[in-house]
N, C-alpha and C. Protein backbone atom coordinates (compact mmCIF):
# COMPACT_ATOMS: atom_id res chain seq x y z
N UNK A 1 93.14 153.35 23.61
CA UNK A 1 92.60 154.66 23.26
C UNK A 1 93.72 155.69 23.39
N UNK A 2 94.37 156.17 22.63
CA UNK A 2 94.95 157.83 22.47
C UNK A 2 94.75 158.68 22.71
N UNK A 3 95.70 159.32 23.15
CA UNK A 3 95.76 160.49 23.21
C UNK A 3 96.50 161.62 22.76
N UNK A 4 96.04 162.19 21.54
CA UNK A 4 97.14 162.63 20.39
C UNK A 4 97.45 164.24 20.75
N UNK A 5 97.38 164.53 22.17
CA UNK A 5 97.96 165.86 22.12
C UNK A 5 98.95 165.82 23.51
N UNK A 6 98.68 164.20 24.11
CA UNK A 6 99.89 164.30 24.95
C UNK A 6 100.99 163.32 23.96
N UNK A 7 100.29 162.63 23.42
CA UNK A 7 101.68 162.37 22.05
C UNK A 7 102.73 163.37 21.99
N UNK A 8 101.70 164.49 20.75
CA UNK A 8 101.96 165.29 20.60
C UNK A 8 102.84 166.31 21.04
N UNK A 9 103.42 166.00 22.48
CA UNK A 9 103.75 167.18 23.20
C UNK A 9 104.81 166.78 24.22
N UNK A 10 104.91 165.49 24.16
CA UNK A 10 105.98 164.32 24.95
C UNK A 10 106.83 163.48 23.90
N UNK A 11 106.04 162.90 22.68
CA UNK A 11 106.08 161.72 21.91
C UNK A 11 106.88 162.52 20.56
N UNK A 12 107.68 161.22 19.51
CA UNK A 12 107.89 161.95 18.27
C UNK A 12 109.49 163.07 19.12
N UNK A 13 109.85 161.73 19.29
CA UNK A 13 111.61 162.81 19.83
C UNK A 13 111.63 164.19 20.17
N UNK A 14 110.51 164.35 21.44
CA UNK A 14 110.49 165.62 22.30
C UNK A 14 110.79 165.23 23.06
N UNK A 15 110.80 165.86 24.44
CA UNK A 15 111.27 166.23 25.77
C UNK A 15 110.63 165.43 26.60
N UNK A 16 111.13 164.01 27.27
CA UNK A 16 110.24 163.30 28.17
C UNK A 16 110.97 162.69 29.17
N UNK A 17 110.64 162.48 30.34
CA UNK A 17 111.54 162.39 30.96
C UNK A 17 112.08 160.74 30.92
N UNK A 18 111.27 159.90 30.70
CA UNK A 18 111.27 158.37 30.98
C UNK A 18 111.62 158.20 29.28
N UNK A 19 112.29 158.95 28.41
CA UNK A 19 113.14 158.69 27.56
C UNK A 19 114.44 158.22 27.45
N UNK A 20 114.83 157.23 26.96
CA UNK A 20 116.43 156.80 26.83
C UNK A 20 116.40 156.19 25.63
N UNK A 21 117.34 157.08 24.56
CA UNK A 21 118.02 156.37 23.63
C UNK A 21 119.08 155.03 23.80
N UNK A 22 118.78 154.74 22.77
CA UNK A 22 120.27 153.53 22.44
C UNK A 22 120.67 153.61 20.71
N UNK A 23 121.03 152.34 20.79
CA UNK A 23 121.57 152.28 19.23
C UNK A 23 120.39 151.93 18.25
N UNK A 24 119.66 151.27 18.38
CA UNK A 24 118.39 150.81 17.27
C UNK A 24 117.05 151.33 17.69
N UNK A 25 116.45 150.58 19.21
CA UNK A 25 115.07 152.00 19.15
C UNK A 25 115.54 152.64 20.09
N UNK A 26 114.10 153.51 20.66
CA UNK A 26 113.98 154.56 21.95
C UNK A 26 113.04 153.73 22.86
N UNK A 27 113.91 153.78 24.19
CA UNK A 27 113.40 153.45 25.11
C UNK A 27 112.64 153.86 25.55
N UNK A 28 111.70 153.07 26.55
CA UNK A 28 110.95 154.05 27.83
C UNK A 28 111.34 153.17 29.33
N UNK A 29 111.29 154.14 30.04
CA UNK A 29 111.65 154.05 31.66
C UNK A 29 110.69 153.83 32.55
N UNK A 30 109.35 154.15 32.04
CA UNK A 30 108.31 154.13 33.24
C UNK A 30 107.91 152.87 33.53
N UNK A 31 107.74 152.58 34.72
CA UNK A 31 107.02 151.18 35.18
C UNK A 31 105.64 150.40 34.89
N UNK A 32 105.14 151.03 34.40
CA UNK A 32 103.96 151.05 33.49
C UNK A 32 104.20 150.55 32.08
N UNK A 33 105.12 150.77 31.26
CA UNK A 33 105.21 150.19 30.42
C UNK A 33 105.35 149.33 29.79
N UNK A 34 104.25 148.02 28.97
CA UNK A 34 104.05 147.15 28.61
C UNK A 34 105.36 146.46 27.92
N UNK A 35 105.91 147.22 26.78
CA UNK A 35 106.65 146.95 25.95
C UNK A 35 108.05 147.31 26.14
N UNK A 36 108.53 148.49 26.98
CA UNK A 36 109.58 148.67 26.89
C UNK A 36 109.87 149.81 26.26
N UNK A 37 109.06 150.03 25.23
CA UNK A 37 109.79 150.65 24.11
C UNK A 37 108.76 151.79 23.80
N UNK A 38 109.51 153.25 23.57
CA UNK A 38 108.61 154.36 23.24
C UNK A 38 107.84 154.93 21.89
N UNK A 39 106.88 154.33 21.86
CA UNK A 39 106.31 154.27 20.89
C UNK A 39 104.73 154.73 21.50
N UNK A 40 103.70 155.25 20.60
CA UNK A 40 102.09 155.85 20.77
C UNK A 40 101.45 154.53 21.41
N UNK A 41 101.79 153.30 21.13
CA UNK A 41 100.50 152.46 21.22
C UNK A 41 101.09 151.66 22.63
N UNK A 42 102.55 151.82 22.86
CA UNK A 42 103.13 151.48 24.37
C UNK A 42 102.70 152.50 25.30
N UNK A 43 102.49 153.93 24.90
CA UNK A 43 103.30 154.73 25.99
C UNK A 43 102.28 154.86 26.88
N UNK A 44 102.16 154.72 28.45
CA UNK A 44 101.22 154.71 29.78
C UNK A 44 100.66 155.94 29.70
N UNK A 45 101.58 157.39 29.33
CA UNK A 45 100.91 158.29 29.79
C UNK A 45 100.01 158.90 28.10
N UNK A 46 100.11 158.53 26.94
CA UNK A 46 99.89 159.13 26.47
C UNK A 46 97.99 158.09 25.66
N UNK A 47 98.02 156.62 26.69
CA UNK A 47 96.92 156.17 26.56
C UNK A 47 96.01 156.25 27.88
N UNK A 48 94.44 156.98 27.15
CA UNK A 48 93.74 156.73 28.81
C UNK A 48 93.38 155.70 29.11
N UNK A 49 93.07 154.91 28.32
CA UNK A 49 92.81 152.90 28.34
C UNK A 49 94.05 152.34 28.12
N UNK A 50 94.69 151.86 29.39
CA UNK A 50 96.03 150.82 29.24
C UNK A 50 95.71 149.62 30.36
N UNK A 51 96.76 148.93 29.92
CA UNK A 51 96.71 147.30 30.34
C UNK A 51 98.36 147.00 30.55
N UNK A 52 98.52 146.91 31.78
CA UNK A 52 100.05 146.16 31.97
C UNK A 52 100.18 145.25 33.21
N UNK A 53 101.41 144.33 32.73
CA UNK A 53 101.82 143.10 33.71
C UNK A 53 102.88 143.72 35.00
N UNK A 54 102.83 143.73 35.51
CA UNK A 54 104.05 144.03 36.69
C UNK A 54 104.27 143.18 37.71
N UNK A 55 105.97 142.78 37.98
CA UNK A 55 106.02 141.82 39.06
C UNK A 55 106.95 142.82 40.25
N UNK A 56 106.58 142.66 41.05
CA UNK A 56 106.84 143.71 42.73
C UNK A 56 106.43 142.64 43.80
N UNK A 57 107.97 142.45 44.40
CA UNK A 57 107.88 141.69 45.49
C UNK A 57 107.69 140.26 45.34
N UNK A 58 108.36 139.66 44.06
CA UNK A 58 107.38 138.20 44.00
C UNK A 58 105.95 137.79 43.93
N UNK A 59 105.37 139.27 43.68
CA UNK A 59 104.04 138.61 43.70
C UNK A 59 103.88 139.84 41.88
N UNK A 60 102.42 139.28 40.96
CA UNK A 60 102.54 139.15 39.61
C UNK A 60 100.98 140.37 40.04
N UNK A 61 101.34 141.47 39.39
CA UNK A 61 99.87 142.24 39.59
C UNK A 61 99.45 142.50 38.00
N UNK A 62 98.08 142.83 37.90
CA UNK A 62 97.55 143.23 36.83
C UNK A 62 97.20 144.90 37.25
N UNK A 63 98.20 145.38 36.27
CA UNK A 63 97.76 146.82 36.12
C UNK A 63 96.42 147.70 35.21
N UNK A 64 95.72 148.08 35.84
CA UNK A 64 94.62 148.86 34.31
C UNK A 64 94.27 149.92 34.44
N UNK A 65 94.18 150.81 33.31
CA UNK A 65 93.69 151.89 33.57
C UNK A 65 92.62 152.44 32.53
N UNK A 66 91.92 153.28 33.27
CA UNK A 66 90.28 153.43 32.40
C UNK A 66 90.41 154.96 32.50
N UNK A 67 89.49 155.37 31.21
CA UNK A 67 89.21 156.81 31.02
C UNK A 67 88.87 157.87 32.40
N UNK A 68 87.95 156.76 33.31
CA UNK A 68 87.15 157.39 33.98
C UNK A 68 88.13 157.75 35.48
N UNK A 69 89.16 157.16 35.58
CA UNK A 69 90.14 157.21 36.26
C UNK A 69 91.07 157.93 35.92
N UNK A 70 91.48 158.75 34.48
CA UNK A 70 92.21 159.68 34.12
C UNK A 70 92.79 160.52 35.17
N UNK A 71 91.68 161.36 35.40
CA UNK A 71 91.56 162.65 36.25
C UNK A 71 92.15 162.54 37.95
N UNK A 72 92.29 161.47 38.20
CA UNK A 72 92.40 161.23 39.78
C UNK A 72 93.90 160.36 39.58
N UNK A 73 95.15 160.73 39.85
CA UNK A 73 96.14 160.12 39.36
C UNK A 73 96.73 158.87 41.06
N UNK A 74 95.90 159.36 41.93
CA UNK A 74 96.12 158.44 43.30
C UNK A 74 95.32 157.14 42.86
N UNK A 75 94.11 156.80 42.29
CA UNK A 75 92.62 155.90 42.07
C UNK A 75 93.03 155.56 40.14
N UNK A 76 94.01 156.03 39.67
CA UNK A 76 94.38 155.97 38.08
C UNK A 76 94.23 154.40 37.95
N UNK A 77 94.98 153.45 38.77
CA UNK A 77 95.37 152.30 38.08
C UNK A 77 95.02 151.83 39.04
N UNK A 78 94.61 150.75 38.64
CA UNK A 78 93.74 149.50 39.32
C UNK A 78 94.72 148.51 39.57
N UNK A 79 95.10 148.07 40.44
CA UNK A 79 96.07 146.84 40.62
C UNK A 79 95.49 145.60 40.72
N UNK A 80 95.15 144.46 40.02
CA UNK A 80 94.66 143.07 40.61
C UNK A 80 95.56 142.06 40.87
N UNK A 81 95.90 141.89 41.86
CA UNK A 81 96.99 140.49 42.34
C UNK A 81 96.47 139.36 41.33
N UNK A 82 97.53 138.43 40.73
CA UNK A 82 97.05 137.69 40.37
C UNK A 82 98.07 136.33 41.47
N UNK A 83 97.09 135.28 41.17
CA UNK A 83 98.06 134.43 41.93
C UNK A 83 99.05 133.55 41.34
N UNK A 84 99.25 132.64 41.67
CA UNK A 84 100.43 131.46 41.17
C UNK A 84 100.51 130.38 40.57
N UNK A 85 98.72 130.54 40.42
CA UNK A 85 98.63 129.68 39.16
C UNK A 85 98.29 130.41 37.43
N UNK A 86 99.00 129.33 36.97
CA UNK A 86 99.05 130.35 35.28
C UNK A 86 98.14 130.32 34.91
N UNK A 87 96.82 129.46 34.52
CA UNK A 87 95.90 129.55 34.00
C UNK A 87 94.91 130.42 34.09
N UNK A 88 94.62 130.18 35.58
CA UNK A 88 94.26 130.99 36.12
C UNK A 88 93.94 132.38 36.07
N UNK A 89 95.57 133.06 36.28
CA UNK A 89 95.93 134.02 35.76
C UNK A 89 95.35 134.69 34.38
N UNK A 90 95.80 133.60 33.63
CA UNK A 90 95.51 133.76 31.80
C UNK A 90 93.81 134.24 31.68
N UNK A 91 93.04 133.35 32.41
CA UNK A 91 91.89 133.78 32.80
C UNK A 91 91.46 134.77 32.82
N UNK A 92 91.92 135.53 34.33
CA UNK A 92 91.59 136.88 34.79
C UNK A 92 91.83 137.82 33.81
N UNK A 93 93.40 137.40 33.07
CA UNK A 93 93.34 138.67 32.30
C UNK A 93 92.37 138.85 30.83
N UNK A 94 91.77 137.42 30.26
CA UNK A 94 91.08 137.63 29.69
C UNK A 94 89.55 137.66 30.14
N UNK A 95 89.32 138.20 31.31
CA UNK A 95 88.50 138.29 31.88
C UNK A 95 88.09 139.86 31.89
N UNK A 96 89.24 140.29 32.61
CA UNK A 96 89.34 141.96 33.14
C UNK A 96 89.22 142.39 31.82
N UNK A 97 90.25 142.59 30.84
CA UNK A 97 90.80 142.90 29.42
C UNK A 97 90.13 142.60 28.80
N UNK A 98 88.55 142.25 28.51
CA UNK A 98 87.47 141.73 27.31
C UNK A 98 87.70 143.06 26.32
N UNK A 99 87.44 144.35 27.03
CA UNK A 99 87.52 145.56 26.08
C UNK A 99 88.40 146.02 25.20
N UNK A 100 89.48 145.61 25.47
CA UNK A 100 91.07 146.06 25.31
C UNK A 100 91.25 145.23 23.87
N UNK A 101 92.28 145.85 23.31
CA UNK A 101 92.17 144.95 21.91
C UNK A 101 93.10 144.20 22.21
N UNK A 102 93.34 143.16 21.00
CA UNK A 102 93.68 141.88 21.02
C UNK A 102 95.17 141.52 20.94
N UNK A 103 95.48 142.78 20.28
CA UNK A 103 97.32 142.86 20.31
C UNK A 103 97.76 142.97 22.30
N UNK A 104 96.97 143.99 22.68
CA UNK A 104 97.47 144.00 24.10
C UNK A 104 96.88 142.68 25.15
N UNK A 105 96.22 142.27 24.98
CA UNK A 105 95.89 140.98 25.70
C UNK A 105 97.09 140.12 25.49
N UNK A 106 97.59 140.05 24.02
CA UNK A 106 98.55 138.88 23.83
C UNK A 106 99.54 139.38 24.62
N UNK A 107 100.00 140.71 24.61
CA UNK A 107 101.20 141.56 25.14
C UNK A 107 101.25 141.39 26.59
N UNK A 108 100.21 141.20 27.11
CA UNK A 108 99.91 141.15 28.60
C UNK A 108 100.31 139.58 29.06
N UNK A 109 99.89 138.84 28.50
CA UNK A 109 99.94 137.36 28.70
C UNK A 109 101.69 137.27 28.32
N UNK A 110 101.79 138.03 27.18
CA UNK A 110 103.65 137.37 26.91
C UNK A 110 104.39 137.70 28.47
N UNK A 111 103.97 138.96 28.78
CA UNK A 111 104.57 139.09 30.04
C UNK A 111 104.38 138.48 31.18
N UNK A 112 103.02 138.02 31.47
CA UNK A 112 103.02 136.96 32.38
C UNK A 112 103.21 135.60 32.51
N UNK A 113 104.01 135.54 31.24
CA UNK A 113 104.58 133.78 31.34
C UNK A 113 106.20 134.53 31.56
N UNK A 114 107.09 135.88 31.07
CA UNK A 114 107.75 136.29 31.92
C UNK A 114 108.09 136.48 33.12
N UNK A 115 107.27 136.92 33.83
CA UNK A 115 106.96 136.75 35.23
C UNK A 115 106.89 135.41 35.82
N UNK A 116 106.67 134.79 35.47
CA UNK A 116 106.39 133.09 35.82
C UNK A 116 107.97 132.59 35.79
N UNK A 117 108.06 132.89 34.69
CA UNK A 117 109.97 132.11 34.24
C UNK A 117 110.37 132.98 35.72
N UNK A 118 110.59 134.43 35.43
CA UNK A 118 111.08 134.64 36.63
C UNK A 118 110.73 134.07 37.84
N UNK A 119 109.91 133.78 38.36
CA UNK A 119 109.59 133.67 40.05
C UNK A 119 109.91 131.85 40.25
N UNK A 120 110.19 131.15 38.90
CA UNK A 120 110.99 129.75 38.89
C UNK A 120 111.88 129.99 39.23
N UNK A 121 112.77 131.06 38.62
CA UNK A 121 114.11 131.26 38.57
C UNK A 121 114.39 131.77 40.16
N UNK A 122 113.71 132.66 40.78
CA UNK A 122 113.90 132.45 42.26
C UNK A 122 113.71 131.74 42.85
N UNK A 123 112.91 131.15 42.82
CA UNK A 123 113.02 129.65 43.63
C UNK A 123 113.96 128.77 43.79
N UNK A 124 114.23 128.38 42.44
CA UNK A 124 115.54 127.47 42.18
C UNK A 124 116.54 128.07 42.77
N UNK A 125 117.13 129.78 43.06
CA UNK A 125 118.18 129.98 42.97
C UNK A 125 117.99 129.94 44.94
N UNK A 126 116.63 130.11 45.36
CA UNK A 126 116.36 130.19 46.77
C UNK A 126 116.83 128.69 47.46
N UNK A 127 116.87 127.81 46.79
CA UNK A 127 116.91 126.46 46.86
C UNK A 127 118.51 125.85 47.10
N UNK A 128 119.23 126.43 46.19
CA UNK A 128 120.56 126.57 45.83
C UNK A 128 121.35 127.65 47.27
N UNK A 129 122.63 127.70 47.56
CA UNK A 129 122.72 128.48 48.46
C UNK A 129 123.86 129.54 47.04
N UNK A 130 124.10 130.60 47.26
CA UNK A 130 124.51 131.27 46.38
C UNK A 130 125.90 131.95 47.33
N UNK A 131 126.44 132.67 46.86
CA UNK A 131 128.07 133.15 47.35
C UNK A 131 127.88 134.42 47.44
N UNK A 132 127.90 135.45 48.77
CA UNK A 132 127.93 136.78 49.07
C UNK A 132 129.18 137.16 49.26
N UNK A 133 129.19 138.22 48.18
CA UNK A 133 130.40 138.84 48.52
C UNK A 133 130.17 139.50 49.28
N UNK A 134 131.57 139.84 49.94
CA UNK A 134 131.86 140.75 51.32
C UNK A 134 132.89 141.59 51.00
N UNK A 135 132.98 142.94 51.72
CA UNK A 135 133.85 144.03 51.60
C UNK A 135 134.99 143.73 52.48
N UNK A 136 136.03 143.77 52.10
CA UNK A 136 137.40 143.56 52.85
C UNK A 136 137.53 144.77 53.30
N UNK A 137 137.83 145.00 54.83
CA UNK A 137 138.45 146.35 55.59
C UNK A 137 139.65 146.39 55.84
N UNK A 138 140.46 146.79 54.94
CA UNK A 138 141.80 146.08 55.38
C UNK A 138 142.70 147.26 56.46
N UNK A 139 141.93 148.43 57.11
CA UNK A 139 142.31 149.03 58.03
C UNK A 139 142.14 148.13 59.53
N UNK A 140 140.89 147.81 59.35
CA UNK A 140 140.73 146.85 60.28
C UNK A 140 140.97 146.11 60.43
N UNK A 141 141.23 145.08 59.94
CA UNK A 141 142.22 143.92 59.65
C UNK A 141 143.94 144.49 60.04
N UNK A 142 144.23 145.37 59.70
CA UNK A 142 145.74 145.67 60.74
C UNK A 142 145.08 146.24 61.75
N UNK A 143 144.11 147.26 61.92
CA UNK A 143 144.25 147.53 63.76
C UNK A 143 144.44 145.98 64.66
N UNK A 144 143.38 145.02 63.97
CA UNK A 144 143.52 144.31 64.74
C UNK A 144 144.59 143.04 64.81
N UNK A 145 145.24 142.85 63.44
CA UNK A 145 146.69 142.31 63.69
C UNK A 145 147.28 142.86 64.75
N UNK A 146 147.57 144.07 64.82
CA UNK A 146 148.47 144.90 65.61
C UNK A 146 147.90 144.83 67.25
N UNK A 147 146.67 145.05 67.52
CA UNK A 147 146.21 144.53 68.58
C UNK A 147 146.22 143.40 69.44
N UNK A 148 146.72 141.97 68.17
CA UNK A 148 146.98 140.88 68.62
C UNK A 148 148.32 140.47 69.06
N UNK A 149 148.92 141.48 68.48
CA UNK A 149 150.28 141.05 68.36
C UNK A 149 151.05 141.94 69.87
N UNK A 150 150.07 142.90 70.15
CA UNK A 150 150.44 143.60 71.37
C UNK A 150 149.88 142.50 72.51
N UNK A 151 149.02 142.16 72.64
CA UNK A 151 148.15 141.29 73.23
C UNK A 151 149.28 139.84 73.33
N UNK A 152 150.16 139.24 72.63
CA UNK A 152 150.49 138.06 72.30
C UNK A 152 151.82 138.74 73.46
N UNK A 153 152.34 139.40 72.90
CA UNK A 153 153.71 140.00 73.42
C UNK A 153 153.68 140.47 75.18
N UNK A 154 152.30 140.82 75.61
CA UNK A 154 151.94 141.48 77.07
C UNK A 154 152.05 139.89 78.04
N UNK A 155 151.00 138.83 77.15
CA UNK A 155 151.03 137.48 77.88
C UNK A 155 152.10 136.40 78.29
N UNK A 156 152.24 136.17 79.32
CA UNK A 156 153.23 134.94 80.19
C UNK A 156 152.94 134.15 79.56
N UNK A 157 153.03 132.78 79.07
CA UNK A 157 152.34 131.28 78.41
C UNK A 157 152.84 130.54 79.27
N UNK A 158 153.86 130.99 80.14
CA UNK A 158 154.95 129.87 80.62
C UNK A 158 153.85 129.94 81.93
N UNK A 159 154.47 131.38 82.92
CA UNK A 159 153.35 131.42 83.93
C UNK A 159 151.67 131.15 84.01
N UNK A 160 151.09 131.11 82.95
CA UNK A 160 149.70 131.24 82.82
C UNK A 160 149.30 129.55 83.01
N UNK A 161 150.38 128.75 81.79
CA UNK A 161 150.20 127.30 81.87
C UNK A 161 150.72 126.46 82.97
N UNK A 162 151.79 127.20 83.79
CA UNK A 162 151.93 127.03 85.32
C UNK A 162 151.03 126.88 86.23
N UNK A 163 150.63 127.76 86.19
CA UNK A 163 149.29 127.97 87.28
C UNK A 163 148.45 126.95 86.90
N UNK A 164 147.82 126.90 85.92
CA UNK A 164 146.90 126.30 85.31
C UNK A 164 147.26 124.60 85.64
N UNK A 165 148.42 124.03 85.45
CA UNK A 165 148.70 122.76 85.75
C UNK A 165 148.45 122.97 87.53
N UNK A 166 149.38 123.59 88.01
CA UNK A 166 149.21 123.61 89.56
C UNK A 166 147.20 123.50 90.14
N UNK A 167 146.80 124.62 89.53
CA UNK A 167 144.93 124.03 90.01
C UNK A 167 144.65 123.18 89.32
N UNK A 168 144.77 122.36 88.39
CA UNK A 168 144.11 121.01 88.07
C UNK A 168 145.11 119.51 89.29
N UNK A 169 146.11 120.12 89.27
CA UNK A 169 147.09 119.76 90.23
C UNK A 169 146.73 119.42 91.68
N UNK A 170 146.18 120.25 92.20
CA UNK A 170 145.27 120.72 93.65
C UNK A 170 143.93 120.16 93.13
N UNK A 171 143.03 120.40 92.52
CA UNK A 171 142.28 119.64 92.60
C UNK A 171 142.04 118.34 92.54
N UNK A 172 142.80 117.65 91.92
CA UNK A 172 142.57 116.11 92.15
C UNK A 172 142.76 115.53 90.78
N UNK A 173 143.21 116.70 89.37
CA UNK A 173 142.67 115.96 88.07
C UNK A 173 143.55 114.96 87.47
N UNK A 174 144.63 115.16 88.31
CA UNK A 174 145.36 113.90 88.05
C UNK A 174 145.79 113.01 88.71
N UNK A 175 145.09 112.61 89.79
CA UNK A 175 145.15 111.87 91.01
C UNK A 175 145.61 112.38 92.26
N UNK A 176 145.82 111.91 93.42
CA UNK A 176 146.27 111.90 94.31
C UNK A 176 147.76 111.71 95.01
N UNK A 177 148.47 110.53 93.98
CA UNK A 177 149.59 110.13 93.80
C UNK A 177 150.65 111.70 93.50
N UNK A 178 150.13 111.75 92.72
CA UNK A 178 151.06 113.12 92.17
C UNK A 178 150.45 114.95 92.75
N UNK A 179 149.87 114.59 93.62
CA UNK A 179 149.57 115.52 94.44
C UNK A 179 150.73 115.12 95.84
N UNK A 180 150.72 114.02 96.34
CA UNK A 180 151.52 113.76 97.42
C UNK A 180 153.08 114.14 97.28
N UNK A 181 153.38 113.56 96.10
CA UNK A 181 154.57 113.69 95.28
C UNK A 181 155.12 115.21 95.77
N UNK A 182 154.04 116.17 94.99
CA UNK A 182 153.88 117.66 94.75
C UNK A 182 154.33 117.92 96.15
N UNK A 183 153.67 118.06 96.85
CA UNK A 183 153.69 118.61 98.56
C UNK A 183 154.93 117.99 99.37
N UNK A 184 155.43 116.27 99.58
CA UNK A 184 156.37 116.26 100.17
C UNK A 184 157.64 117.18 98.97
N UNK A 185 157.86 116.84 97.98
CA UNK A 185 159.03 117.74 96.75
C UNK A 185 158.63 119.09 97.54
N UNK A 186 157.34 120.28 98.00
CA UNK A 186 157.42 121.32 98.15
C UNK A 186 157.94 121.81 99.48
N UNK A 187 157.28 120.96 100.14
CA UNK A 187 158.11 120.76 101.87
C UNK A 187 159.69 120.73 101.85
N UNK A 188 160.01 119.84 100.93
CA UNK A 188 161.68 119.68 100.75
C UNK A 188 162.84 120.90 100.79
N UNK A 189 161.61 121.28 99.42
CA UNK A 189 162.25 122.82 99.21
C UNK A 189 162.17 123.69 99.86
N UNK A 190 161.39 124.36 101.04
CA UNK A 190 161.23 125.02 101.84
C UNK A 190 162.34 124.69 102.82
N UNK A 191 162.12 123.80 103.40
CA UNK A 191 162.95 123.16 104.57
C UNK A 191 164.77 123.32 103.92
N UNK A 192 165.15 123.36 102.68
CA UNK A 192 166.35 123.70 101.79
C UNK A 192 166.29 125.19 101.83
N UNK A 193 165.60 125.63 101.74
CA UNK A 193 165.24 127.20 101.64
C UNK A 193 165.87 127.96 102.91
N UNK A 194 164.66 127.32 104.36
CA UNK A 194 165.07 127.55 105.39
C UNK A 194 166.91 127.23 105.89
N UNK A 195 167.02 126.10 105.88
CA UNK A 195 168.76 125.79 106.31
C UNK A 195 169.50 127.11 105.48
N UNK A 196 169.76 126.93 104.13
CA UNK A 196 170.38 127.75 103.69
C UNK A 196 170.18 129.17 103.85
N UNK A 197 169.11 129.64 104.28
CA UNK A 197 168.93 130.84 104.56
C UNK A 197 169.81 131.33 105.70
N UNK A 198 170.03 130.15 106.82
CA UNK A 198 170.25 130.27 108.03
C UNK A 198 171.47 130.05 107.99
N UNK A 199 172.22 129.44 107.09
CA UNK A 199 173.84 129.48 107.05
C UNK A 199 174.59 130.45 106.54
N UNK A 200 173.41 131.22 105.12
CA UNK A 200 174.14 132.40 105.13
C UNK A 200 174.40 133.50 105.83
N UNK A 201 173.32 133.50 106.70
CA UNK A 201 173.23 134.31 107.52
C UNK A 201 174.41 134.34 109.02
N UNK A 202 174.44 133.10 108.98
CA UNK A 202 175.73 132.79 110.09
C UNK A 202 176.84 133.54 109.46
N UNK A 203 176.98 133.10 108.39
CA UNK A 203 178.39 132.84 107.62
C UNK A 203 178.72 135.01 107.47
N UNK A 204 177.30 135.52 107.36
CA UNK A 204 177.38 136.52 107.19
C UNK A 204 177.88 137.26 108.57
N UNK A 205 177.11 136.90 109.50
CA UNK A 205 177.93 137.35 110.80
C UNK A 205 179.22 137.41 111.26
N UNK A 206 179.86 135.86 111.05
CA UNK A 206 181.00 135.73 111.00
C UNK A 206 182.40 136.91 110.51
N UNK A 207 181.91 137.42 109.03
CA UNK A 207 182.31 138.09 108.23
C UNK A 207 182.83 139.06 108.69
N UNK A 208 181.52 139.85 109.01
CA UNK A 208 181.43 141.29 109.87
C UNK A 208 182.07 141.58 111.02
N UNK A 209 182.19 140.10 111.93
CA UNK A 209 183.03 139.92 112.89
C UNK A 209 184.51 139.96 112.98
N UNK A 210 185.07 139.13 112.03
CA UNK A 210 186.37 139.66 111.30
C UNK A 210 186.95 140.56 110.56
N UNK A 211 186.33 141.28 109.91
CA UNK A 211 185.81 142.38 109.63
C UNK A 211 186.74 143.77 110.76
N UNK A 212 185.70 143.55 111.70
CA UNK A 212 185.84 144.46 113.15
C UNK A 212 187.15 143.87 113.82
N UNK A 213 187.03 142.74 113.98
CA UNK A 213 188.78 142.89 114.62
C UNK A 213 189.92 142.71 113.23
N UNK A 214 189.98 142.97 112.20
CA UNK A 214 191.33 143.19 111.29
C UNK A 214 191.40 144.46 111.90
N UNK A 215 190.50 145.42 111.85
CA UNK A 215 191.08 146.90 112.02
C UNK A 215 191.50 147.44 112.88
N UNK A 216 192.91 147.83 113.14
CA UNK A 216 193.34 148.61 114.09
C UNK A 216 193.74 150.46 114.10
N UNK A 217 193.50 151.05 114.92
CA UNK A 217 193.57 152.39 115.37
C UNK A 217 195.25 152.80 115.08
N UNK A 218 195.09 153.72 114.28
CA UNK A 218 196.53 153.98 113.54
C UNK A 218 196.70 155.13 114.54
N UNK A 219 198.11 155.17 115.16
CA UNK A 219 198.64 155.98 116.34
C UNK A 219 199.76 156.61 115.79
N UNK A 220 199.71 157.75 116.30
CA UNK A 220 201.10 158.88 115.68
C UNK A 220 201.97 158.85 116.54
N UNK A 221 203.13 158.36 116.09
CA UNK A 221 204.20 158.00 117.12
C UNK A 221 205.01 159.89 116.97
N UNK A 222 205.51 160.60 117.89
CA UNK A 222 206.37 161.60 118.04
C UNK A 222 207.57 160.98 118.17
């Protein structure tokens, strides 16, 4: 059913907003629209009896709208879920749509075997794992080169893996044998430590001692 004075006043290459040209027809933008395309017998707002397919969210709704719903643009369109089976579907809409003429029933159905192809096509691709691209930060990526490289340069490897052998060392992880080993070799060195400490120290006395008697008291002879 038409409406030839909002045609009139939108339609016929005037001022609308859900208009977009191209190269061969004129588009339409609104979500409501059956066909795509801006023409009197497509356009949502300029029929008070319309019929459209819409898919939102993976799920396939039947859109309708009746005269008597004009006036109230919140209660305008009737949404009926349809479900996931096609026949079914095909059903309802020739169920709901008995009134509606026969060009838009077919128009309605072409789109819901659209809808169908689509929601295969997610599946399959849900099935499949697919490749996300990601944004390269490449500021971040040098802070944190540079962070590592400060970090690499601050660390001992020599001392760190020292230690680290010494407590597996002490604990037992490589036997006992080479723990004994460890302790008399550390005793050794101490006890080398000690002597030599104690000879330089002689040797140092000595020094100081000779030292004190080379020097003699220089006297002014008259």
């Amino acid at each position: 059913m038409f409406d030839r004075k909002i045609w009139d006043s939108i339609g016929n290459k005037k001022t609308c907003a859900y208009r977009m040209g191209s190269r061969k027809d004129t588009l339409c933008k609104n979500k409501y629209n059956l066909t795509g395309i801006c023409s009197e017998f497509s356009c949502p707002l300029a029929n008070t009896k319309y019929a459209t397919i819409r898919f939102e969210n993976e799920k396939v709704l039947l859109c309708v709208k009746e005269p008597e719903r004009s006036t109230t643009p919140v209660t305008m369109w009737e949404e009926i879920e349809l479900g996931y089976d096609y026949k079914k579907a095909l059903e309802t809409i020739e169920n709901k749509l008995a009134d509606f003429d026969q060009i838009a029933i077919d128009r309605c159905k072409n789109r819901l075997t659209q809808c169908f192809e689509a929601l295969e096509r997610i599946i399959e691709m849900s099935k499949t794992p697919q490749d996300q691209l990601v944004a390269r930060k490449k500021r971040m990526t040098r802070r944190e080169k540079v962070r590592a490289l400060k970090a690499l340069n601050t660390i001992n490897f020599e001392k760190e893996v020292g230690d680290e052998l010494m407590e597996r060392l002490k604990t037992g992880v490589y036997g006992t044998d080479l723990l004994e080993q460890f302790e008399t070799a550390n005793t050794r060195a101490k006890n080398y430590r000690s002597k030599r400490f104690v000879t330089e120290a002689e040797e140092s006395d000595t020094k100081t001692k000779k030292k004190k008697k080379g020097k003699k008291k220089e006297t002014i002879e008259w």
